[in-house]
N, C-alpha and C. Protein backbone atom coordinates (compact mmCIF):
# COMPACT_ATOMS: atom_id res chain seq x y z
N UNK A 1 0.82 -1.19 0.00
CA UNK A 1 0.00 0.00 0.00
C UNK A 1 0.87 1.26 0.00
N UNK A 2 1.90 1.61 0.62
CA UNK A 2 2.88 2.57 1.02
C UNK A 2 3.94 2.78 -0.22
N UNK A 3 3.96 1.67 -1.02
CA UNK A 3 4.77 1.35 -1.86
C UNK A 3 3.85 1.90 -3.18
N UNK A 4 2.47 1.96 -3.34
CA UNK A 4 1.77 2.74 -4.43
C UNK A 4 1.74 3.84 -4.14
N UNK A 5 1.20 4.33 -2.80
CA UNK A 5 1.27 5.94 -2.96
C UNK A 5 2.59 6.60 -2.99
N UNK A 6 3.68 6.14 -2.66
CA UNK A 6 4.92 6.77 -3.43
C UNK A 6 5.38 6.26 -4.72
N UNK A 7 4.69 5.43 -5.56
CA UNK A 7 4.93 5.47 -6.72
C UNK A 7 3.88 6.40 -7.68
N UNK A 8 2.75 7.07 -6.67
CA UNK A 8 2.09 7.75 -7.67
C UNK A 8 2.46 8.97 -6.99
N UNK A 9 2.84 9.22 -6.09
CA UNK A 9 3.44 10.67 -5.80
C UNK A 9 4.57 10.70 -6.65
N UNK A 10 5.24 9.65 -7.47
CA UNK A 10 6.13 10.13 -8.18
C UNK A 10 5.60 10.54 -9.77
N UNK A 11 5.21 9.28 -9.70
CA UNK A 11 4.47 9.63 -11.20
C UNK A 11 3.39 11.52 -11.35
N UNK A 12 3.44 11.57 -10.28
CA UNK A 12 2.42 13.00 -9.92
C UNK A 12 3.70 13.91 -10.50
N UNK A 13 4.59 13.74 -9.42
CA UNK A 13 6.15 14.96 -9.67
C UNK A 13 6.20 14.64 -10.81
N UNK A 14 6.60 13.77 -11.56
CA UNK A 14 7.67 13.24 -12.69
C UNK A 14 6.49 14.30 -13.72
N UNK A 15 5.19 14.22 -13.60
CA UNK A 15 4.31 14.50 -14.60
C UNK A 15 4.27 16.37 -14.84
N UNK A 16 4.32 16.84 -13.26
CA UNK A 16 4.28 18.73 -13.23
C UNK A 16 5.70 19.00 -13.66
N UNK A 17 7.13 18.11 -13.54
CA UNK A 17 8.47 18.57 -13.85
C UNK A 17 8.54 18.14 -14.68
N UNK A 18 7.82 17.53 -15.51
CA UNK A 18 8.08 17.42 -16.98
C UNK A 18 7.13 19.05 -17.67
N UNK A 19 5.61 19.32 -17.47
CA UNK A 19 5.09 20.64 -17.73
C UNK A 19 5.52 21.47 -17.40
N UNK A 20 6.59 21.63 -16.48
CA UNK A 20 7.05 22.87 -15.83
C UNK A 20 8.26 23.27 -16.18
N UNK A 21 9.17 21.91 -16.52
CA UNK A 21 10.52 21.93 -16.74
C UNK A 21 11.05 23.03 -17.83
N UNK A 22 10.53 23.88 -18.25
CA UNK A 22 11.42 25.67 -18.52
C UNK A 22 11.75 25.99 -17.42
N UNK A 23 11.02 26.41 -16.41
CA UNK A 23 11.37 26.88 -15.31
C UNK A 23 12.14 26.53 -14.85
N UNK A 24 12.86 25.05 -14.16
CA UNK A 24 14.34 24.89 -13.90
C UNK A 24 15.11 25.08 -14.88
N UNK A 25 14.94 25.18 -16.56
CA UNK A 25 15.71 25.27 -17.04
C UNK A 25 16.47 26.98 -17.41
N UNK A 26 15.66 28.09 -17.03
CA UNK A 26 15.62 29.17 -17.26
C UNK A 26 15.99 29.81 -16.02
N UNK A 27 15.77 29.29 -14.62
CA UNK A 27 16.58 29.36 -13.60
C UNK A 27 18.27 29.19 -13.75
N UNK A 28 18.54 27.57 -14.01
CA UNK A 28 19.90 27.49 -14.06
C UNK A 28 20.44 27.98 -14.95
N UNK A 29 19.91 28.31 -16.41
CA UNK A 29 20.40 29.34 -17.31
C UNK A 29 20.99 30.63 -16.89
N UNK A 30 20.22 31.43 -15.91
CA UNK A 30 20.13 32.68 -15.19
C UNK A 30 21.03 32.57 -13.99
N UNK A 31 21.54 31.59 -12.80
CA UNK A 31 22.42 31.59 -12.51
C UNK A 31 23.78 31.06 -12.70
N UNK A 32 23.72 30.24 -13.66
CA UNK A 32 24.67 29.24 -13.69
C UNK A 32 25.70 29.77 -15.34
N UNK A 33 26.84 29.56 -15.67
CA UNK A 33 27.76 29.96 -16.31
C UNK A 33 28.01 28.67 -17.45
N UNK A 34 28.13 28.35 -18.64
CA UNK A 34 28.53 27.12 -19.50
C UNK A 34 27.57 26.03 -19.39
N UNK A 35 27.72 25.27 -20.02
CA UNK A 35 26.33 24.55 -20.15
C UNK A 35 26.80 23.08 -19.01
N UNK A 36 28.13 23.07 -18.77
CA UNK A 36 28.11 21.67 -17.96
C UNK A 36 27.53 21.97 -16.50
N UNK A 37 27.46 23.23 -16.06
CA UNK A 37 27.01 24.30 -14.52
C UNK A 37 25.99 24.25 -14.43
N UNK A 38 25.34 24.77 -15.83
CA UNK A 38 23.79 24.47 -15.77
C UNK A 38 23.53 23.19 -15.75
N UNK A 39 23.59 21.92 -16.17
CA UNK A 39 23.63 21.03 -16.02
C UNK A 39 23.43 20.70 -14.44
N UNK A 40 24.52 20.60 -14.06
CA UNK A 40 24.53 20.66 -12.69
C UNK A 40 23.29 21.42 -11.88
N UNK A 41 23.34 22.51 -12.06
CA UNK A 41 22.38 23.38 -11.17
C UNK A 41 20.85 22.73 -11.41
N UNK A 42 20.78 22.60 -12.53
CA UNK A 42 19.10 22.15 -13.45
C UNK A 42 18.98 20.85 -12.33
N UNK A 43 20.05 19.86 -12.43
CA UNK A 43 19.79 18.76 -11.64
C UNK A 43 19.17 18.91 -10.26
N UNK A 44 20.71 19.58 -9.57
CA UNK A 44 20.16 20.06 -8.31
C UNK A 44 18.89 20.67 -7.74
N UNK A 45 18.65 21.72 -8.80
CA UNK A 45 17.12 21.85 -8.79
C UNK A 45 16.13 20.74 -8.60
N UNK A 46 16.08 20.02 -9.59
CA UNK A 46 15.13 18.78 -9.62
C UNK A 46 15.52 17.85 -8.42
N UNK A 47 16.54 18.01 -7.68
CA UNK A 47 16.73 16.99 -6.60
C UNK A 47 15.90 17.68 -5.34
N UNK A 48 16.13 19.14 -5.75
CA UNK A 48 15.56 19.56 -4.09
C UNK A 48 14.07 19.67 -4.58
N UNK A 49 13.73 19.90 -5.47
CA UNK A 49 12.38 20.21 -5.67
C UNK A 49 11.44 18.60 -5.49
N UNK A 50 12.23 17.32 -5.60
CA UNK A 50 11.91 16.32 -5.52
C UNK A 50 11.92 16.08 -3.44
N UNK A 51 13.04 16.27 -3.01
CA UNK A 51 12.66 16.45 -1.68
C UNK A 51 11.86 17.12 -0.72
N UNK A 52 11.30 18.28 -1.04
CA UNK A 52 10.63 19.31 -1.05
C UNK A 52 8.49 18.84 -1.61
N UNK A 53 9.09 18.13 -2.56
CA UNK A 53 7.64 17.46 -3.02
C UNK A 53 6.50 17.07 -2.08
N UNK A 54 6.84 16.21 -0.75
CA UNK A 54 6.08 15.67 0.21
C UNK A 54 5.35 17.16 0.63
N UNK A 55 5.64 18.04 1.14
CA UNK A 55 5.65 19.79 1.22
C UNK A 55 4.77 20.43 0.52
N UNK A 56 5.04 19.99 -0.76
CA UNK A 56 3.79 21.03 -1.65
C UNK A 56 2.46 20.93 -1.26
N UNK A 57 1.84 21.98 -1.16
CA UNK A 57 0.04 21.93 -1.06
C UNK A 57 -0.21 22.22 -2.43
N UNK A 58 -1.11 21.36 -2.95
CA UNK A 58 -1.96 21.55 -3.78
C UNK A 58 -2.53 22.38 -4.49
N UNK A 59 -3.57 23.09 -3.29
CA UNK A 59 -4.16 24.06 -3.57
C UNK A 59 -3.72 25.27 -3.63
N UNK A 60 -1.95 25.49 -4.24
CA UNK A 60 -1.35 26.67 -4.83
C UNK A 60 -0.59 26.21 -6.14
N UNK A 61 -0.16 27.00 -6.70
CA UNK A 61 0.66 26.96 -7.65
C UNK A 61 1.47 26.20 -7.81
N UNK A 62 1.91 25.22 -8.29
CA UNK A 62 3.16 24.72 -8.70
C UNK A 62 3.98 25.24 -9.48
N UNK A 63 4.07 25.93 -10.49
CA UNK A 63 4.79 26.99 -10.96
C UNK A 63 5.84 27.66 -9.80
N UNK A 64 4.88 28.75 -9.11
CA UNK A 64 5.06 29.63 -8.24
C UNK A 64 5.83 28.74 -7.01
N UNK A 65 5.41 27.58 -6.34
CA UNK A 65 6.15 26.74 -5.55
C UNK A 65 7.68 26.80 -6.27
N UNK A 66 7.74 26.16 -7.19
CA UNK A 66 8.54 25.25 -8.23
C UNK A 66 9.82 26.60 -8.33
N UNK A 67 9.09 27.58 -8.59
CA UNK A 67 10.29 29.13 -8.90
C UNK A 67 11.02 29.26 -6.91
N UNK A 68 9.65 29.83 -6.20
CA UNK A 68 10.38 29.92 -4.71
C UNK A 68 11.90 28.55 -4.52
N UNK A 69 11.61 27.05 -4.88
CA UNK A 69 12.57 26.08 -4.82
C UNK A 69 13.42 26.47 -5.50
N UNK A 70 13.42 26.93 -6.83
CA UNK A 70 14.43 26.75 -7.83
C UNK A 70 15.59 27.90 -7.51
N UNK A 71 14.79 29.16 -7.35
CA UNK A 71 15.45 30.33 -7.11
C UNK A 71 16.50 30.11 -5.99
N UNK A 72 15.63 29.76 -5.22
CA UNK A 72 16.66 29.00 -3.64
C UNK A 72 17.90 28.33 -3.75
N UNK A 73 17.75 27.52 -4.73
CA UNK A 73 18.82 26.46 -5.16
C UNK A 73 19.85 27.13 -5.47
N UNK A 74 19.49 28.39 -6.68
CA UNK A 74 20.35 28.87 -7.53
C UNK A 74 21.17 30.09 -6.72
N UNK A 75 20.35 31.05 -5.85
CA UNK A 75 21.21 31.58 -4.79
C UNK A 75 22.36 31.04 -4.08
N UNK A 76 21.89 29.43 -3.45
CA UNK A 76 23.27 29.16 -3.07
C UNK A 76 24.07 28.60 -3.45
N UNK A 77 23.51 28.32 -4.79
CA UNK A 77 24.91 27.68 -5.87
C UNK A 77 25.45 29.22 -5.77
N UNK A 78 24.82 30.48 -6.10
CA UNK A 78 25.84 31.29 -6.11
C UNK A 78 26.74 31.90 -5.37
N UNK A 79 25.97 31.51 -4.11
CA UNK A 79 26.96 32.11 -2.69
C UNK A 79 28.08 31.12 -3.01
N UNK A 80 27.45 29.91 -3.02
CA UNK A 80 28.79 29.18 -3.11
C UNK A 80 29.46 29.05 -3.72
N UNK A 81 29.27 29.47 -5.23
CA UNK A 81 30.61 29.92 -5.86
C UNK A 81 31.30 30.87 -5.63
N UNK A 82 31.07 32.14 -5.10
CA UNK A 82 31.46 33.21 -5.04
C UNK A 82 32.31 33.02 -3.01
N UNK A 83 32.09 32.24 -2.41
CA UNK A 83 32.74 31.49 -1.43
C UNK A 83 34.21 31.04 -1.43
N UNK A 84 33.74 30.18 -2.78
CA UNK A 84 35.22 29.80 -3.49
C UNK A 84 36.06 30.77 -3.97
N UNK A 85 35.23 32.18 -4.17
CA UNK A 85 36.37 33.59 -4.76
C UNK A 85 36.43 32.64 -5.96
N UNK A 86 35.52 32.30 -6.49
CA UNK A 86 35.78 32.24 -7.89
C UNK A 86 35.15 33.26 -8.88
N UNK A 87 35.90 33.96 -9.59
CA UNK A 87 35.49 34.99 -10.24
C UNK A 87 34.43 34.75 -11.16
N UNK A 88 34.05 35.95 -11.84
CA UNK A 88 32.67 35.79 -12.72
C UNK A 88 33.65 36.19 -14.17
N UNK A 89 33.43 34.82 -15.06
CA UNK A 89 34.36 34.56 -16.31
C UNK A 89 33.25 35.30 -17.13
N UNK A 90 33.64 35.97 -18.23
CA UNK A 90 32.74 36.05 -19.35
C UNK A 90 31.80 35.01 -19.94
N UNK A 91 30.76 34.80 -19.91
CA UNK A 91 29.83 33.36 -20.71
C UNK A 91 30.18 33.93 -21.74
N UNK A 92 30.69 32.46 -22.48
CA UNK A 92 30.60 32.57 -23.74
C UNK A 92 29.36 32.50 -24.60
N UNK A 93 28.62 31.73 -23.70
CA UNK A 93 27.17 31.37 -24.37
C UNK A 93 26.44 32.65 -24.39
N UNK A 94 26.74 33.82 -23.65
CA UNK A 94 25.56 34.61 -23.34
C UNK A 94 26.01 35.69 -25.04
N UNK A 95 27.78 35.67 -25.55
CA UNK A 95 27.98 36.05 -26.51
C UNK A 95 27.38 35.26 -27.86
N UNK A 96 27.16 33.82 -27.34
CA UNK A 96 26.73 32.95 -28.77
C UNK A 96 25.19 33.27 -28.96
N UNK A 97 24.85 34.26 -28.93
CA UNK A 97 23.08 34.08 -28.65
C UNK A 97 22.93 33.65 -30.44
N UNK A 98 21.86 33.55 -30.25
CA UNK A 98 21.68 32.58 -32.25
C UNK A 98 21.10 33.99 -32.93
N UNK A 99 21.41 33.54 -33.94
CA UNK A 99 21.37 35.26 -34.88
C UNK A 99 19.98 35.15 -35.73
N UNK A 100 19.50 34.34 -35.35
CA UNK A 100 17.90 34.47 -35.86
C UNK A 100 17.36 35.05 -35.39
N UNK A 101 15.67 34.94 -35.63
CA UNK A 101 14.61 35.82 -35.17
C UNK A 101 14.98 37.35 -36.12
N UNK A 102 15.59 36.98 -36.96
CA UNK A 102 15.67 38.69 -37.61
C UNK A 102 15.93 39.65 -37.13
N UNK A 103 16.63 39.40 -35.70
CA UNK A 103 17.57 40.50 -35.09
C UNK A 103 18.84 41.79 -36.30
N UNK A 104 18.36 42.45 -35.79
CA UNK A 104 19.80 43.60 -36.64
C UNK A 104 20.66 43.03 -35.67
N UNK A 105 22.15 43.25 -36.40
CA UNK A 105 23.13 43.15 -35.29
C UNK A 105 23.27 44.40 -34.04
N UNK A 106 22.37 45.50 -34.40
CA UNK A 106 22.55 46.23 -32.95
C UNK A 106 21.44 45.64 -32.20
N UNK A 107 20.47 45.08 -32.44
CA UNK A 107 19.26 44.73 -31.39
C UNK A 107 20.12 43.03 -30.87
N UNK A 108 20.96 42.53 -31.46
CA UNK A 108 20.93 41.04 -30.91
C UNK A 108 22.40 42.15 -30.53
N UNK A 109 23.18 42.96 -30.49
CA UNK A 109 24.19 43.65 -29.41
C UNK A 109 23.46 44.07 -28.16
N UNK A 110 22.49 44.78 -28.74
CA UNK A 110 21.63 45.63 -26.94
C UNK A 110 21.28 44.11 -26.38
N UNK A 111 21.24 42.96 -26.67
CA UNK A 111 20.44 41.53 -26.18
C UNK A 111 21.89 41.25 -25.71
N UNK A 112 22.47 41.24 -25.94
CA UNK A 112 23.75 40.68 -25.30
C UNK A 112 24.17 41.58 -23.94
N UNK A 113 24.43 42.62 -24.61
CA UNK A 113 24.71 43.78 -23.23
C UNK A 113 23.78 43.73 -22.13
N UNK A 114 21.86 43.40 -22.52
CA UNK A 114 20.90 43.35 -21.11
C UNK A 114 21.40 42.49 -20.54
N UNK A 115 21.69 41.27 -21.58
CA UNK A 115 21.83 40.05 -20.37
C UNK A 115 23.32 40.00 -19.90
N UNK A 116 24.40 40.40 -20.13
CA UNK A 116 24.98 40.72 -18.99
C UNK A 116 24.90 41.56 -18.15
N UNK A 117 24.33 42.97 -18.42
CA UNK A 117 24.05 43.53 -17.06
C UNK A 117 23.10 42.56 -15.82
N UNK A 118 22.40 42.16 -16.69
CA UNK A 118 21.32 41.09 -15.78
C UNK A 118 22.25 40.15 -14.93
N UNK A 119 23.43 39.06 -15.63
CA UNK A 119 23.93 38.51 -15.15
C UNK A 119 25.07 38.86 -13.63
N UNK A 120 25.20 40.63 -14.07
CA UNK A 120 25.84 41.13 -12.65
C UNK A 120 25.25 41.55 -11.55
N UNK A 121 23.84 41.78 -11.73
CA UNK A 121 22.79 42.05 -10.60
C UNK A 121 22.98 41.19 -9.00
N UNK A 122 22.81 41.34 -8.19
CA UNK A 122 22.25 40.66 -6.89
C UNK A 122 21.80 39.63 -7.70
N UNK A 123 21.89 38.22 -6.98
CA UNK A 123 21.11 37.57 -6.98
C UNK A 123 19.68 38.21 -6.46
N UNK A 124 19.18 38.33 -5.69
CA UNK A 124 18.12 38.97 -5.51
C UNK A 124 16.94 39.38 -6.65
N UNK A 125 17.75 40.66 -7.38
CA UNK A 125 17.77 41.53 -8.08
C UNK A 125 17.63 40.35 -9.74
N UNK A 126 18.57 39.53 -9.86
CA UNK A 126 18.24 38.82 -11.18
C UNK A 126 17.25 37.67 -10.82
N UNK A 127 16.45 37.62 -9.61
CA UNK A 127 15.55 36.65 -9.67
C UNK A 127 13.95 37.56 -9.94
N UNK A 128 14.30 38.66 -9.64
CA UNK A 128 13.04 39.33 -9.31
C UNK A 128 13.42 39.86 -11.19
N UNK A 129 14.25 40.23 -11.57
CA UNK A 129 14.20 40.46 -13.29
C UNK A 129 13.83 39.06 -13.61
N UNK A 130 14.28 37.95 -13.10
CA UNK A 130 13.80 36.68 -13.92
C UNK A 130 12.31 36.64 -14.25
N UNK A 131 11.59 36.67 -13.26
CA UNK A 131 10.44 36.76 -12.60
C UNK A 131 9.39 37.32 -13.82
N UNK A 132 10.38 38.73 -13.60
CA UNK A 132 9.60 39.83 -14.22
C UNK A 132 9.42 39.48 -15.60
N UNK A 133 11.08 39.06 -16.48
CA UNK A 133 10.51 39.11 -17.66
C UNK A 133 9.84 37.82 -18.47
N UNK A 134 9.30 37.07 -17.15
CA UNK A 134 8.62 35.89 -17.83
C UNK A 134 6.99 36.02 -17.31
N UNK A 135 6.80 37.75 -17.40
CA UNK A 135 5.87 38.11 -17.16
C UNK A 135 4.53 37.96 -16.11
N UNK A 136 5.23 37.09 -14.91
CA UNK A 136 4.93 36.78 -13.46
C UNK A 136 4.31 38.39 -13.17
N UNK A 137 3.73 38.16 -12.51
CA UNK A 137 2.41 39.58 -11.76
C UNK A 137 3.43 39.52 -10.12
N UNK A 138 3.01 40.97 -10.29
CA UNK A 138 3.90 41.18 -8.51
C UNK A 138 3.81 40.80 -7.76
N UNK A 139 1.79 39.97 -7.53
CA UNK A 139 1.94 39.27 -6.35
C UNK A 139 2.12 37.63 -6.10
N UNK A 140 2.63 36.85 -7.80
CA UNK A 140 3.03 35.65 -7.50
C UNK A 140 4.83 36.18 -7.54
N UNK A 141 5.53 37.19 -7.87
CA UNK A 141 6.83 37.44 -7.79
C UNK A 141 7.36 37.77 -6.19
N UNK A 142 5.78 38.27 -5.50
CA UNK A 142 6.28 38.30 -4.19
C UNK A 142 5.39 37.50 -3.42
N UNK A 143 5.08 36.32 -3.25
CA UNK A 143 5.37 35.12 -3.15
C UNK A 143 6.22 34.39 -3.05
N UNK A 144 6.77 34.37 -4.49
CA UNK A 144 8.20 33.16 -4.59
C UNK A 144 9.33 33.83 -3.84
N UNK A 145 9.46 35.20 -3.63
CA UNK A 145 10.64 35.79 -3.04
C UNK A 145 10.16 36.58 -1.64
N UNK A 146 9.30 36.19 -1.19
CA UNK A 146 8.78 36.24 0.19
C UNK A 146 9.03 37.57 0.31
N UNK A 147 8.85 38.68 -0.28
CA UNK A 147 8.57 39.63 -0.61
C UNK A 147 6.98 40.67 -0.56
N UNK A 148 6.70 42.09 -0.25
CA UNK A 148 5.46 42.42 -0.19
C UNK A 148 5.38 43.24 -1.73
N UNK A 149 4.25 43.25 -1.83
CA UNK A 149 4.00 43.22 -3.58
C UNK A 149 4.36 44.64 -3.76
N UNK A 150 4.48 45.58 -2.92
CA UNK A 150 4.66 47.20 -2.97
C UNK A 150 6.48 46.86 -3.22
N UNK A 151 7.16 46.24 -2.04
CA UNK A 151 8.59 46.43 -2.57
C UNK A 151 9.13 45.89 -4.20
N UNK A 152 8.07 44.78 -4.18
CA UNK A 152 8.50 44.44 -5.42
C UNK A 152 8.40 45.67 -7.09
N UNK A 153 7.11 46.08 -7.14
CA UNK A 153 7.37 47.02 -7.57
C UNK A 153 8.52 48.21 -7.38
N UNK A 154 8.53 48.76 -6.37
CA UNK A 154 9.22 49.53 -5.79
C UNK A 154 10.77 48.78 -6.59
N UNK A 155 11.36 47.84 -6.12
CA UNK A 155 12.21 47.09 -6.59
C UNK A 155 12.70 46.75 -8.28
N UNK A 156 11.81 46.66 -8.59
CA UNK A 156 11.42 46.18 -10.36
C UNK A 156 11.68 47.66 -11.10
N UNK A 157 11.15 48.81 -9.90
CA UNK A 157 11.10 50.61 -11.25
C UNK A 157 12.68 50.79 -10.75
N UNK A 158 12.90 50.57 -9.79
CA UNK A 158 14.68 51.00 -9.64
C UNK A 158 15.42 49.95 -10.43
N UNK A 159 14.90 48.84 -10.45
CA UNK A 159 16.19 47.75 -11.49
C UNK A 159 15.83 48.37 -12.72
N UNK A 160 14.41 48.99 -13.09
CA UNK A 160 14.29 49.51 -14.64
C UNK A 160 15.39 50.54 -15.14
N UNK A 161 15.11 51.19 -14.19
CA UNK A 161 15.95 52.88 -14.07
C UNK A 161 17.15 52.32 -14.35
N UNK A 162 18.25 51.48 -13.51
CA UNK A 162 19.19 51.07 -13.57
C UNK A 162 19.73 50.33 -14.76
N UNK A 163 19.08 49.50 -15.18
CA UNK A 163 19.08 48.86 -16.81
C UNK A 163 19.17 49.81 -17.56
N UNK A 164 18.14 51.08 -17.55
CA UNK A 164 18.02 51.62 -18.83
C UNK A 164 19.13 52.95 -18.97
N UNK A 165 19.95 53.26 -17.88
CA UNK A 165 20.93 54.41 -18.14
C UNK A 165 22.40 53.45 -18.11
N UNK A 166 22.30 51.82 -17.84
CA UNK A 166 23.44 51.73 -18.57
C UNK A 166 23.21 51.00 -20.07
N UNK A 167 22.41 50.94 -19.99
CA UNK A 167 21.46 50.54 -21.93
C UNK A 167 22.33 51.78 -22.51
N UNK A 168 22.02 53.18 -21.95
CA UNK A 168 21.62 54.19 -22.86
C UNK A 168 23.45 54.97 -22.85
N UNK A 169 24.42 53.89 -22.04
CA UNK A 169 25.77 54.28 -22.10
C UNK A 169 26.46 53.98 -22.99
């Protein structure tokens, strides 16, 4: 008996982290550096979000759960790299962006330059831009970052301000 309901609590997880799975993947994208890191981080994600599973209520979001876990993860992968004093290398990937979509080369340049400014932000600060530009509403963004929906705004017009006068350098 004990032995089915944890095989359908898995089959339950296995089924929302398969619908959901951008979200860890756009997390570890956002903290993580080269694709073998992300790798790593994406996993780790799915390990804690799998321990964490017994935890979830239902009757909220899994999305919104799924980001509060993921984000978590990816903070202290970053403390902990930055622990190690390991410096922040240039991504090469964030220079390889793909030259489709009919980008001019100055609009896929300004795409390169956001996302490294993005990539030097607070953690904090690049979860609440993550958030933002996957068009999350302030009060599931302050939710996942245990946050009140006024700072988040408040938060979101100063990271704007800040983006857009070194955009405009």
């Amino acid at each position: 008996m004990r032995g089915e309901a944890t095989a359908a609590r898995q089959r339950r997880f296995e089924a929302l982290l398969a619908a959901h799975r951008g979200i860890v993947y756009k997390v570890a994208a956002g903290y993580a550096r080269g694709e073998d890191e992300r790798a790593d981080l994406a996993q780790d994600i799915a390990a804690q979000l799998w321990r964490a599973f017994p935890r979830y209520d239902p009757q909220r979001s899994f999305s919104t759960w799924m980001y509060r876990i993921a984000l978590n993860v990816a903070i202290s992968h970053l403390r902990e790299r930055s622990r190690r004093h390991d410096t922040l290398a240039l991504d090469e990937d964030l220079h390889a962006l793909p030259a489709d979509d009919g980008d001019t080369p100055e609009i896929a340049q300004r795409l390169r330059l956001l996302q490294r400014l993005i990539a030097q932000q607070p953690p904090l600060d690049r979860a609440l831009l993550l958030l933002y530009l996957e068009d999350r509403g302030h009060r599931e963004i302050a939710e996942v970052l245990g946050l009140s929906e006024s700072n988040v705004a408040t938060k979101i017009g100063r990271l704007k301000q800040r983006l857009r006068a070194a955009l405009a350098d």
